[in-house]
Structures are given as C-alpha cells and as structure tokens.
N, C-alpha and C. Protein backbone atom coordinates (compact mmCIF):
# COMPACT_ATOMS: atom_id res chain seq x y z
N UNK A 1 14.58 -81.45 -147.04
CA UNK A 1 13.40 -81.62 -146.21
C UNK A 1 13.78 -82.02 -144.78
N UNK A 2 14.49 -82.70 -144.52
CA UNK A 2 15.18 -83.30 -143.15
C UNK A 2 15.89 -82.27 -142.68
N UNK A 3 16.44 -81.47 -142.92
CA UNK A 3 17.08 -80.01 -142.51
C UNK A 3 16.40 -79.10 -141.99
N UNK A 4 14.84 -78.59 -142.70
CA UNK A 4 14.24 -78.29 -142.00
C UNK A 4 13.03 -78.56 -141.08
N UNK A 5 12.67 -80.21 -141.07
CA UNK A 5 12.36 -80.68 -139.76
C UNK A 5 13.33 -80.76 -138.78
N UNK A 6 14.67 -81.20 -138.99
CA UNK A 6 15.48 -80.72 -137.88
C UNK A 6 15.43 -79.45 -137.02
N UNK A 7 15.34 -78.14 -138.05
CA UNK A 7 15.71 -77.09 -137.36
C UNK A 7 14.46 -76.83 -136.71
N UNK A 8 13.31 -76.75 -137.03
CA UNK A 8 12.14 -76.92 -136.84
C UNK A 8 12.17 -77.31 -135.10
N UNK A 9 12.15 -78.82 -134.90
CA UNK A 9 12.63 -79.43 -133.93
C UNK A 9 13.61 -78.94 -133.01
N UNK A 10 15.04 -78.69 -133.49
CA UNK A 10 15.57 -77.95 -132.71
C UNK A 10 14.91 -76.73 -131.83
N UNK A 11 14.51 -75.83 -132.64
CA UNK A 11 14.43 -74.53 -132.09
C UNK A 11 12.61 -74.56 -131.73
N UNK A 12 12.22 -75.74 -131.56
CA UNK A 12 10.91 -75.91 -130.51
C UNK A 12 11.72 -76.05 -129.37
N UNK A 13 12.72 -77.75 -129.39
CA UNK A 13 13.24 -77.66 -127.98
C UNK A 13 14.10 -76.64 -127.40
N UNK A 14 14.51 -75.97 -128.38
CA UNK A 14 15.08 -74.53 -127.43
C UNK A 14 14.30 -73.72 -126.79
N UNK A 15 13.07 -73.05 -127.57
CA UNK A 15 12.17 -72.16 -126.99
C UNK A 15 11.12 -73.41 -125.84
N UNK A 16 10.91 -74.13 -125.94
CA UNK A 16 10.73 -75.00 -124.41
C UNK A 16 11.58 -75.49 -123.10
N UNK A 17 12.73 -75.34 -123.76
CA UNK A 17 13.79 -75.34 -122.59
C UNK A 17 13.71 -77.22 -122.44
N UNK A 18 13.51 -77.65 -123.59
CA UNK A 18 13.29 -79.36 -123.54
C UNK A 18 15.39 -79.95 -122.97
N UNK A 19 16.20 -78.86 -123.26
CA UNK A 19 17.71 -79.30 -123.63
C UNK A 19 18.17 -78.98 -121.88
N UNK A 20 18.82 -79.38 -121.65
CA UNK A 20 19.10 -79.59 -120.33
C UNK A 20 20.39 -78.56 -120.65
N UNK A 21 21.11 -77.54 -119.28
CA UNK A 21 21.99 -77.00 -119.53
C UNK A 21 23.64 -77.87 -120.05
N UNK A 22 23.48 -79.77 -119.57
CA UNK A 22 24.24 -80.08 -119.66
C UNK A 22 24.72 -80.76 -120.66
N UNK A 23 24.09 -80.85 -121.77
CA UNK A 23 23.51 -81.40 -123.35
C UNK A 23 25.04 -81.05 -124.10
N UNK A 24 25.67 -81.82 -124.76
CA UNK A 24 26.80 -81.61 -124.89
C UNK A 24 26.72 -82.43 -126.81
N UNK A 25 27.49 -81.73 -127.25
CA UNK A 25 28.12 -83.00 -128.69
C UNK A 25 26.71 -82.38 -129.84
N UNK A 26 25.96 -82.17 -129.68
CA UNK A 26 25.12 -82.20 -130.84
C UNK A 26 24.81 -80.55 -130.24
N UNK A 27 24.48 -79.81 -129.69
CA UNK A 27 24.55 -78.36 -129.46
C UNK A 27 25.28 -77.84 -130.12
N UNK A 28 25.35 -76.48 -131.50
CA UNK A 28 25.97 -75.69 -131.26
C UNK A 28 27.00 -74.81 -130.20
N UNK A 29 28.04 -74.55 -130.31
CA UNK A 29 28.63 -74.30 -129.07
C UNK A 29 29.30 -75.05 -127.32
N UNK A 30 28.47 -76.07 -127.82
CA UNK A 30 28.35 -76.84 -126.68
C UNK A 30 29.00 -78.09 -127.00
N UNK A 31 29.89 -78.23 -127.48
CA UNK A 31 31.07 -79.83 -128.02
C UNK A 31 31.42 -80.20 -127.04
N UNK A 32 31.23 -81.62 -127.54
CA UNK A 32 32.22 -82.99 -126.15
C UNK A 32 33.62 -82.15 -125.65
N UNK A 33 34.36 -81.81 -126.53
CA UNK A 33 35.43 -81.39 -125.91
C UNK A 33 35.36 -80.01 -124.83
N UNK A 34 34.43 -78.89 -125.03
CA UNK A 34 34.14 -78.49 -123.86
C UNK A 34 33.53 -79.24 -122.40
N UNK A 35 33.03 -80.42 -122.94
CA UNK A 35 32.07 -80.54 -121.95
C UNK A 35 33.00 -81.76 -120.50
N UNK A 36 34.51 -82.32 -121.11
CA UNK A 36 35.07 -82.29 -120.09
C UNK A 36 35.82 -81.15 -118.70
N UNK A 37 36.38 -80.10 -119.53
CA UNK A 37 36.55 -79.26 -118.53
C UNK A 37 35.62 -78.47 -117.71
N UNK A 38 34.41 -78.69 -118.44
CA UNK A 38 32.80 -78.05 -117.99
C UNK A 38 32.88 -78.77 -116.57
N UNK A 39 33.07 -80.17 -116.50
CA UNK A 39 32.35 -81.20 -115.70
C UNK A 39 33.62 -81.13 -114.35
N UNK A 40 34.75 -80.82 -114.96
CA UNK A 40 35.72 -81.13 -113.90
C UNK A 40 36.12 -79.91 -113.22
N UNK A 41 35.46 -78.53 -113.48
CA UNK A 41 35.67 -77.74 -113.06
C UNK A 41 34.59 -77.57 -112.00
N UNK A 42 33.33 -78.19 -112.13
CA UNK A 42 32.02 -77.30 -111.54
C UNK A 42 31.89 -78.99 -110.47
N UNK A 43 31.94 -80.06 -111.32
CA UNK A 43 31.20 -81.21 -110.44
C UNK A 43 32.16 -81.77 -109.77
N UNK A 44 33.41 -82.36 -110.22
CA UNK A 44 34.52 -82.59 -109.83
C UNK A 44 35.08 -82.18 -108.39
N UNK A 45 35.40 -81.16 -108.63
CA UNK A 45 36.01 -79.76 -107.67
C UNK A 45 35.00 -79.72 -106.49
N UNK A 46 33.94 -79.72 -106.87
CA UNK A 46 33.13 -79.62 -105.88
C UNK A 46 32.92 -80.96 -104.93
N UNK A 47 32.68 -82.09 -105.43
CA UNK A 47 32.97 -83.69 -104.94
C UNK A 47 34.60 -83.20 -103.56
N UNK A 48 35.08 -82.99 -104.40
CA UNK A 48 36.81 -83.36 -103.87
C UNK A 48 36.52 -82.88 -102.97
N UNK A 49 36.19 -81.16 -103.07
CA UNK A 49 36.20 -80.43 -101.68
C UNK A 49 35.24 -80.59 -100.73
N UNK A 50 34.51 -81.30 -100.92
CA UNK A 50 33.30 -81.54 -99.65
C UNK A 50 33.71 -83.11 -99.32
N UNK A 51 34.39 -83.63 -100.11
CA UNK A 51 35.57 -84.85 -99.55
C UNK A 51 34.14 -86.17 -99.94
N UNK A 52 33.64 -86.41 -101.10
CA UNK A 52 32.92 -87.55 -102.32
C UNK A 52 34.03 -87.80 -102.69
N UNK A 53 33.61 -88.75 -103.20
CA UNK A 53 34.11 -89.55 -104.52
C UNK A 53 33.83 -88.84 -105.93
N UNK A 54 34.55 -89.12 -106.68
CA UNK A 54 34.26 -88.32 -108.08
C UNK A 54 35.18 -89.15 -109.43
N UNK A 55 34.22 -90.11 -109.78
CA UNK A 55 34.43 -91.23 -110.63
C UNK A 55 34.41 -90.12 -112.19
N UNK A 56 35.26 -90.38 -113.20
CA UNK A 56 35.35 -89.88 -114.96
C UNK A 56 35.14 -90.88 -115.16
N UNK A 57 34.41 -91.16 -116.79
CA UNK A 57 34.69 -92.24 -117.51
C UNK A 57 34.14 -91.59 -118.98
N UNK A 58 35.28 -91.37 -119.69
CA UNK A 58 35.37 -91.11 -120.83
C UNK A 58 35.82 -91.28 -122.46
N UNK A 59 34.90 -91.64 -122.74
CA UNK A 59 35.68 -92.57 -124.03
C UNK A 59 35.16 -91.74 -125.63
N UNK A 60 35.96 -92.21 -126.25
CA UNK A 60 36.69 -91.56 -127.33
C UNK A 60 36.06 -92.55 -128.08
N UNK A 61 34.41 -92.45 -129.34
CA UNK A 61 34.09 -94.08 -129.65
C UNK A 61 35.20 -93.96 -130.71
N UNK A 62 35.68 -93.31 -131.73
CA UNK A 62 35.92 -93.18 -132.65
C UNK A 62 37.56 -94.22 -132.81
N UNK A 63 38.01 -93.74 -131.62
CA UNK A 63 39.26 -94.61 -131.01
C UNK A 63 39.01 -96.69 -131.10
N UNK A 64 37.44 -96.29 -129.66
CA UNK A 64 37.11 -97.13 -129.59
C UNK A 64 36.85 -98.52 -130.79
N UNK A 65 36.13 -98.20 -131.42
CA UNK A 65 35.77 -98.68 -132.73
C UNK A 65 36.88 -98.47 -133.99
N UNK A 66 38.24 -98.21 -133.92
CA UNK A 66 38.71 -97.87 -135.21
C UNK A 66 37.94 -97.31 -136.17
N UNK A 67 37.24 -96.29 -136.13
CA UNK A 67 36.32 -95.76 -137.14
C UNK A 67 37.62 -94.55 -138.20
C-alpha cells in the first residue's frame, strides 16, 4: 500500500514539475554521487570565472554517523 501512494505521489510531482531540476539522492537517475560533478561543473566554474567565491560542503552521513 505505501508503494503505491508513493508512486502515486511521485509521478503527481513529476507531471507538476513540483521537483526542482536540482533534486538529487531520492530521484531516479539523479544520485548524490552525480550531483557533485553536476554542481562543480555548472556553479562552481562559473563562480571562479566571473572571480566569486565558491564555498563545497559535503558530507558523507553514513561516514559521519558510523552507520
């Protein structure tokens, strides 16, 4: 039953466009681990070269927490 209120849910906020392009970790397709080179290629790069600042902060909870 929770599986398909999930999907349910999901695929309202898809067909509303509720998910932001930058929605990362719980997306299909769209994993934390893409979503650093996503960020340092497009936001990063762009900071440097117009001469910002461009602060990371990225953490690993699983590390974090000994889980």
């Amino acid at each position: 039953m929770e599986s398909i209120i999930r999907d349910h849910l999901r695929n309202f906020f898809f067909l509303n466009s509720y998910f932001s392009s930058k929605e990362h970790g719980f997306i299909k397709g769209r994993s934390t681990v893409l979503q650093l080179p996503n960020f340092i290629m497009i936001k990063w790069t762009t900071q440097l070269d117009s001469g910002e600042q461009g602060d990371i902060i990225h953490t690993h909870f699983a590390n974090a927490f000994d889980i």
